[in-house]
PDB file of N, CA and C in Angstrom:
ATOM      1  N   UNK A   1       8.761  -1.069  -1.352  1.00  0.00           N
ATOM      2  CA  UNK A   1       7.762  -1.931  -1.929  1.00  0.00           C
ATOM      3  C   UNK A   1       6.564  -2.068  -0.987  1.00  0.00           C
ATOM      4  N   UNK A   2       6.845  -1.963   0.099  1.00  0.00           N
ATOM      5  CA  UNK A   2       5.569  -2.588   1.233  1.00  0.00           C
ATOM      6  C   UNK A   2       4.639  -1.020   1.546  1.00  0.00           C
ATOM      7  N   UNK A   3       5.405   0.081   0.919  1.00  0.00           N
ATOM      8  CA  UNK A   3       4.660   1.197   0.942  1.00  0.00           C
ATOM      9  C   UNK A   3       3.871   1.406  -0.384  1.00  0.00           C
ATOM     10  N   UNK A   4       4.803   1.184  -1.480  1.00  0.00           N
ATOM     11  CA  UNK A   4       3.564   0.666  -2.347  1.00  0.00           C
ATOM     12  C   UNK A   4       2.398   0.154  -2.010  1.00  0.00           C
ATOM     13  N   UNK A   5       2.636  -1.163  -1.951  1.00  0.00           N
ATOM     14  CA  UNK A   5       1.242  -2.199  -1.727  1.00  0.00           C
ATOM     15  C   UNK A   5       0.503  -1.960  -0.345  1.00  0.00           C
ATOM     16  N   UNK A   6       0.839  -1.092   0.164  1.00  0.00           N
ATOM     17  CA  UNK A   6       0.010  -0.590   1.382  1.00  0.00           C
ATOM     18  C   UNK A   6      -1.100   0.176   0.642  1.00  0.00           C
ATOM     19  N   UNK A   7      -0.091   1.475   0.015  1.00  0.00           N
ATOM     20  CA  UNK A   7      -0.737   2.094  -0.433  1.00  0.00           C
ATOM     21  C   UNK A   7      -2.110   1.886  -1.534  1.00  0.00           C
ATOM     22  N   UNK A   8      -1.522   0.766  -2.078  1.00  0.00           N
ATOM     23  CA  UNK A   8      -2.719   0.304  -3.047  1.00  0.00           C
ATOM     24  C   UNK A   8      -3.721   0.074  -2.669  1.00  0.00           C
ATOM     25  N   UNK A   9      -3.719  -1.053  -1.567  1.00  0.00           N
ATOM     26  CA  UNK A   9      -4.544  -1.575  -0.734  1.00  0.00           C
ATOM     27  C   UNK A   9      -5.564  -0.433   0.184  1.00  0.00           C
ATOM     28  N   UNK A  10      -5.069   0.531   0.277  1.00  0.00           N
ATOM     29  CA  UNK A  10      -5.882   1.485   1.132  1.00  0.00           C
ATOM     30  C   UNK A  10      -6.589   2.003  -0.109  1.00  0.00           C
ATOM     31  N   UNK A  11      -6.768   2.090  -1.448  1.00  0.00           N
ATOM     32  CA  UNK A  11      -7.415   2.333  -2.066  1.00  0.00           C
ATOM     33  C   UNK A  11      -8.266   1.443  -2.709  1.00  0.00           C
ATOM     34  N   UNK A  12      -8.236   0.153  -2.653  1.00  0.00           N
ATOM     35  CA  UNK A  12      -9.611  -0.889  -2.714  1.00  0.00           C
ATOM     36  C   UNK A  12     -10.603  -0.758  -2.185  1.00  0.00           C
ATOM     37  N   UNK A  13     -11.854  -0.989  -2.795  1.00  0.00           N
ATOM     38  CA  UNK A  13     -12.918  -0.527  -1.931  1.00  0.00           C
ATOM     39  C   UNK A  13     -13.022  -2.225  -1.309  1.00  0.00           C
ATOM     40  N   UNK A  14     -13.595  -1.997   0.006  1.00  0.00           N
ATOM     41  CA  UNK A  14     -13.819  -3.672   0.826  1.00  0.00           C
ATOM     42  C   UNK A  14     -12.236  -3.775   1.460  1.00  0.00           C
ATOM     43  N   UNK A  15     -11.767  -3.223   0.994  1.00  0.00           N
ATOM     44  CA  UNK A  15     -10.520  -3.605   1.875  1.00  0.00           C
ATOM     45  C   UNK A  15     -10.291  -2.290   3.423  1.00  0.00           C
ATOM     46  N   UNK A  16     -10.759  -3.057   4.440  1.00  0.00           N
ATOM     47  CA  UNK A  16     -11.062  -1.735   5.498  1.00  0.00           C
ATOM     48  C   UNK A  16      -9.908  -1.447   6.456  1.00  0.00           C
ATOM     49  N   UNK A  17      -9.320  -2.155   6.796  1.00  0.00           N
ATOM     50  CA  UNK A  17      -7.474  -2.482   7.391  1.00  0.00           C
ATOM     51  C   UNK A  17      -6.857  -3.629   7.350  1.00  0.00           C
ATOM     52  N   UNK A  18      -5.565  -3.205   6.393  1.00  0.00           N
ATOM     53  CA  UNK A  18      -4.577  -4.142   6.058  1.00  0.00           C
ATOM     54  C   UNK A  18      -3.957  -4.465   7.310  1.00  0.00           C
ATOM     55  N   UNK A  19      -4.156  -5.647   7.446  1.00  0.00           N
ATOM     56  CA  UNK A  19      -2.775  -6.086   8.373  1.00  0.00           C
ATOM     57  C   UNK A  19      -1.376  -6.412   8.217  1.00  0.00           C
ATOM     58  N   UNK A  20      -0.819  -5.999   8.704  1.00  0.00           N
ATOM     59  CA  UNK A  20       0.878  -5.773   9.278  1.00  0.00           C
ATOM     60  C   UNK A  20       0.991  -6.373  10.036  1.00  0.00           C
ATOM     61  N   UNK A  21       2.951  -6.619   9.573  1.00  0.00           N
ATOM     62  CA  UNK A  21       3.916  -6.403  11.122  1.00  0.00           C
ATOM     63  C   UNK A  21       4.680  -6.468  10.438  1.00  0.00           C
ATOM     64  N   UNK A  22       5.838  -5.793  11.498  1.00  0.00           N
ATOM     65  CA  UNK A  22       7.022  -5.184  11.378  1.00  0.00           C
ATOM     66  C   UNK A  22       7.902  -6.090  12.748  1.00  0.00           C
ATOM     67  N   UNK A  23       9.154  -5.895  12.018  1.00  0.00           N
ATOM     68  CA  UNK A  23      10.257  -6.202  13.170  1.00  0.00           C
ATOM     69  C   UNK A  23      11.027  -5.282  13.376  1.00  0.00           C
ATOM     70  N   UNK A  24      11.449  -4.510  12.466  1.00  0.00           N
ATOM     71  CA  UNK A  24      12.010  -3.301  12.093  1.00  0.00           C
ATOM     72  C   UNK A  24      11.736  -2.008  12.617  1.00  0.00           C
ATOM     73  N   UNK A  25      12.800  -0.864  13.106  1.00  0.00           N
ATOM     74  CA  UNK A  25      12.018   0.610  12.908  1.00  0.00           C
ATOM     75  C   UNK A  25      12.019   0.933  11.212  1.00  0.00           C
ATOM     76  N   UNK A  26      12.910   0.299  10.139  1.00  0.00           N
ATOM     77  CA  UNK A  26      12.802   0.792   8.997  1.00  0.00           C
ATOM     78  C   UNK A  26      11.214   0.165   8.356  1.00  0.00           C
ATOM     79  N   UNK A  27      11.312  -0.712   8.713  1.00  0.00           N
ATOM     80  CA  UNK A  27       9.653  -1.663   8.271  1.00  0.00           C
ATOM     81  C   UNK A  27       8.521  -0.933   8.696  1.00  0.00           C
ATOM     82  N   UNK A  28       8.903   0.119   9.716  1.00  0.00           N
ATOM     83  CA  UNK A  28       7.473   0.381  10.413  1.00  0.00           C
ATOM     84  C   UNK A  28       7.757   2.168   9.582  1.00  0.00           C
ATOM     85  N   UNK A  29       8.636   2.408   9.504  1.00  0.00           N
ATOM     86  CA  UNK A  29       8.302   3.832   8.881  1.00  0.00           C
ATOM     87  C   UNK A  29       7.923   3.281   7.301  1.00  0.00           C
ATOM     88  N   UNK A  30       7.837   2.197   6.280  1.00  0.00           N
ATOM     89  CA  UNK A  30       7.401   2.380   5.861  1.00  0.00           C
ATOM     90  C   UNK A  30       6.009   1.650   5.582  1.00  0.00           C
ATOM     91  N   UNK A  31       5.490   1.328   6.636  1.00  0.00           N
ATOM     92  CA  UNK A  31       4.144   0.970   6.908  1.00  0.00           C
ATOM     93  C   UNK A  31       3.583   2.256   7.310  1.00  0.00           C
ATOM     94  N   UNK A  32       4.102   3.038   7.782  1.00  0.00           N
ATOM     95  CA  UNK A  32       3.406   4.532   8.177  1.00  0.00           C
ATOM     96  C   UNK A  32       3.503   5.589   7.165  1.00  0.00           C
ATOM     97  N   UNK A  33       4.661   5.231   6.284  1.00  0.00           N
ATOM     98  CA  UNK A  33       4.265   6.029   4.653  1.00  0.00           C
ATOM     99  C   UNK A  33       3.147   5.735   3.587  1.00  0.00           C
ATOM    100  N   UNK A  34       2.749   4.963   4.234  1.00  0.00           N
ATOM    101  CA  UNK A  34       1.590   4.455   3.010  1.00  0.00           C
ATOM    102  C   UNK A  34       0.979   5.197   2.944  1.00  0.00           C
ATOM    103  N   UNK A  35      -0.320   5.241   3.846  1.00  0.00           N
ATOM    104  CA  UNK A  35      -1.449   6.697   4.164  1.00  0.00           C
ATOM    105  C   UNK A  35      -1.248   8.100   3.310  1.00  0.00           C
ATOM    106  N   UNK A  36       0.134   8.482   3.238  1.00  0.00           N
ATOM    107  CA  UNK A  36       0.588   9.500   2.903  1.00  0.00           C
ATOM    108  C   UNK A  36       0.980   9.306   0.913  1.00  0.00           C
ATOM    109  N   UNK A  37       1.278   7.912   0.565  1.00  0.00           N
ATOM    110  CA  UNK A  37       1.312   8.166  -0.431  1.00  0.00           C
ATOM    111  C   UNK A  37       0.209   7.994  -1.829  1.00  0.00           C
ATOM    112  N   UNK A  38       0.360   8.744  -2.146  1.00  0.00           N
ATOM    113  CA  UNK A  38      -0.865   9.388  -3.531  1.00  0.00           C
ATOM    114  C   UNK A  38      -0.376   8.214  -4.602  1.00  0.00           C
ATOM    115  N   UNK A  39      -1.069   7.435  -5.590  1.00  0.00           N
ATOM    116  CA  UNK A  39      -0.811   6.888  -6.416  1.00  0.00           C
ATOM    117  C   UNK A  39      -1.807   7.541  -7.701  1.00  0.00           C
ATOM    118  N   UNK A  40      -0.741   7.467  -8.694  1.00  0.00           N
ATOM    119  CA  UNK A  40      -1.720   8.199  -9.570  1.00  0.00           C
ATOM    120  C   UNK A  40      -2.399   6.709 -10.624  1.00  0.00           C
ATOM    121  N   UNK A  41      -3.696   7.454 -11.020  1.00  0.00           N
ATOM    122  CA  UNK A  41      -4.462   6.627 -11.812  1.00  0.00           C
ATOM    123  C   UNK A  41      -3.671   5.314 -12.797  1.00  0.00           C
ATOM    124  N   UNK A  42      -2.747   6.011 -13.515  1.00  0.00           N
ATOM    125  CA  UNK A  42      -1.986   5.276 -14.279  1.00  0.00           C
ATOM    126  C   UNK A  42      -1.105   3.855 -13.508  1.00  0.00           C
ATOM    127  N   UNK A  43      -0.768   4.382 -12.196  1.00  0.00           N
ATOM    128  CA  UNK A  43      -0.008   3.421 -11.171  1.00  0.00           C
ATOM    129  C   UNK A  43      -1.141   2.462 -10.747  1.00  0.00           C
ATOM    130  N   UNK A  44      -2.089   3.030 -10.601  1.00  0.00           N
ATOM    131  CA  UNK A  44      -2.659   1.708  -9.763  1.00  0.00           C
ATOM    132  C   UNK A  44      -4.039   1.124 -10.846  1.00  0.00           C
ATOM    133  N   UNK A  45      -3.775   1.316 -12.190  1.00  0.00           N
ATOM    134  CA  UNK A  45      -4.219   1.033 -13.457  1.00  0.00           C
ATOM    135  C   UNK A  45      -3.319  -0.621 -13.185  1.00  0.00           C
ATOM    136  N   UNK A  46      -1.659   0.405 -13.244  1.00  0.00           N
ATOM    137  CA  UNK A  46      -1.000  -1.237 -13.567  1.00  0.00           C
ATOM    138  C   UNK A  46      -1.015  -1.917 -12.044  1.00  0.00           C
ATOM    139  N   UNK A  47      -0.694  -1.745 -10.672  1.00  0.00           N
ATOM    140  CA  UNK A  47      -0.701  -2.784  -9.943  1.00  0.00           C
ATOM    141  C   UNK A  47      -2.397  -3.757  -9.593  1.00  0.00           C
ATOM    142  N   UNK A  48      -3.321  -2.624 -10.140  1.00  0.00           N
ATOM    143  CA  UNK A  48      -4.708  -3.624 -10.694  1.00  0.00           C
ATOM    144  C   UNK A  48      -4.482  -4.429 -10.927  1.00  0.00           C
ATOM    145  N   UNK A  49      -3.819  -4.840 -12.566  1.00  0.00           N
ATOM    146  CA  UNK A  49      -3.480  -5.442 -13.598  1.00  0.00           C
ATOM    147  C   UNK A  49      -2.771  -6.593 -13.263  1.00  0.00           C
ATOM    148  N   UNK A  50      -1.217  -6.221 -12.390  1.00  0.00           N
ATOM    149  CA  UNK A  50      -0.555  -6.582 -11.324  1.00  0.00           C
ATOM    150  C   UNK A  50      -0.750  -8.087 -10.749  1.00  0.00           C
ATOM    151  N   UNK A  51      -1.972  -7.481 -10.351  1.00  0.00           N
ATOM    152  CA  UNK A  51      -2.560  -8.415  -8.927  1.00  0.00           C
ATOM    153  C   UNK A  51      -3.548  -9.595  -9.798  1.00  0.00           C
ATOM    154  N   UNK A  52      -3.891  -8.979 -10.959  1.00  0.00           N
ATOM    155  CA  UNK A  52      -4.609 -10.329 -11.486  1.00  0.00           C
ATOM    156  C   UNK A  52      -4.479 -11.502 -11.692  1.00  0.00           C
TER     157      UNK A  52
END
Protein backbone atom coordinates (compact mmCIF):
# COMPACT_ATOMS: atom_id res chain seq x y z
CA UNK A 1 0.00 0.00 0.00
CA UNK A 2 2.70 2.66 0.94
CA UNK A 3 4.20 1.85 -2.57
CA UNK A 4 1.11 2.63 -4.05
CA UNK A 5 0.57 6.00 -2.51
CA UNK A 6 4.16 6.84 -2.97
CA UNK A 7 3.79 6.15 -6.20
CA UNK A 8 0.82 8.34 -6.78
CA UNK A 9 2.19 11.07 -5.08
CA UNK A 10 5.32 11.23 -7.26
CA UNK A 11 2.97 11.84 -9.98
CA UNK A 12 1.12 15.07 -8.66
CA UNK A 13 2.24 18.00 -10.04
CA UNK A 14 3.37 20.48 -6.74
CA UNK A 15 4.08 17.63 -4.92
CA UNK A 16 8.18 17.80 -5.06
CA UNK A 17 9.26 15.14 -2.10
CA UNK A 18 7.10 13.06 -0.11
CA UNK A 19 8.16 12.55 3.20
CA UNK A 20 8.82 9.26 4.93
CA UNK A 21 9.94 7.03 7.54
CA UNK A 22 10.47 3.77 8.02
CA UNK A 23 11.36 1.52 11.00
CA UNK A 24 11.56 -1.41 9.00
CA UNK A 25 14.03 -2.95 6.26
CA UNK A 26 10.56 -4.24 4.76
CA UNK A 27 9.07 -0.48 5.03
CA UNK A 28 12.06 0.90 3.40
CA UNK A 29 12.17 -1.49 0.36
CA UNK A 30 8.90 -0.46 -0.19
CA UNK A 31 9.46 3.19 -0.02
CA UNK A 32 12.23 2.53 -2.61
CA UNK A 33 9.69 0.67 -4.95
CA UNK A 34 7.74 3.52 -5.57
CA UNK A 35 10.00 5.46 -8.16
CA UNK A 36 9.97 2.29 -10.04
CA UNK A 37 6.34 1.76 -10.12
CA UNK A 38 4.30 2.80 -13.37
CA UNK A 39 0.60 3.42 -12.62
CA UNK A 40 -1.55 3.28 -15.42
CA UNK A 41 -4.04 6.11 -16.33
CA UNK A 42 -7.03 4.13 -15.26
CA UNK A 43 -5.24 3.53 -11.59
CA UNK A 44 -4.55 6.82 -10.77
CA UNK A 45 -8.02 8.02 -12.52
CA UNK A 46 -9.38 6.06 -9.38
CA UNK A 47 -6.86 6.92 -6.45
CA UNK A 48 -7.59 10.77 -7.84
CA UNK A 49 -11.09 10.05 -7.14
CA UNK A 50 -9.80 8.19 -3.99
CA UNK A 51 -8.32 11.08 -2.36
CA UNK A 52 -11.30 13.39 -2.84
Amino acid sequence: MATVALAWLLTRQGVVAPVVSVRTADQLFDVMAAPDLRLTRHQLAELDRASA
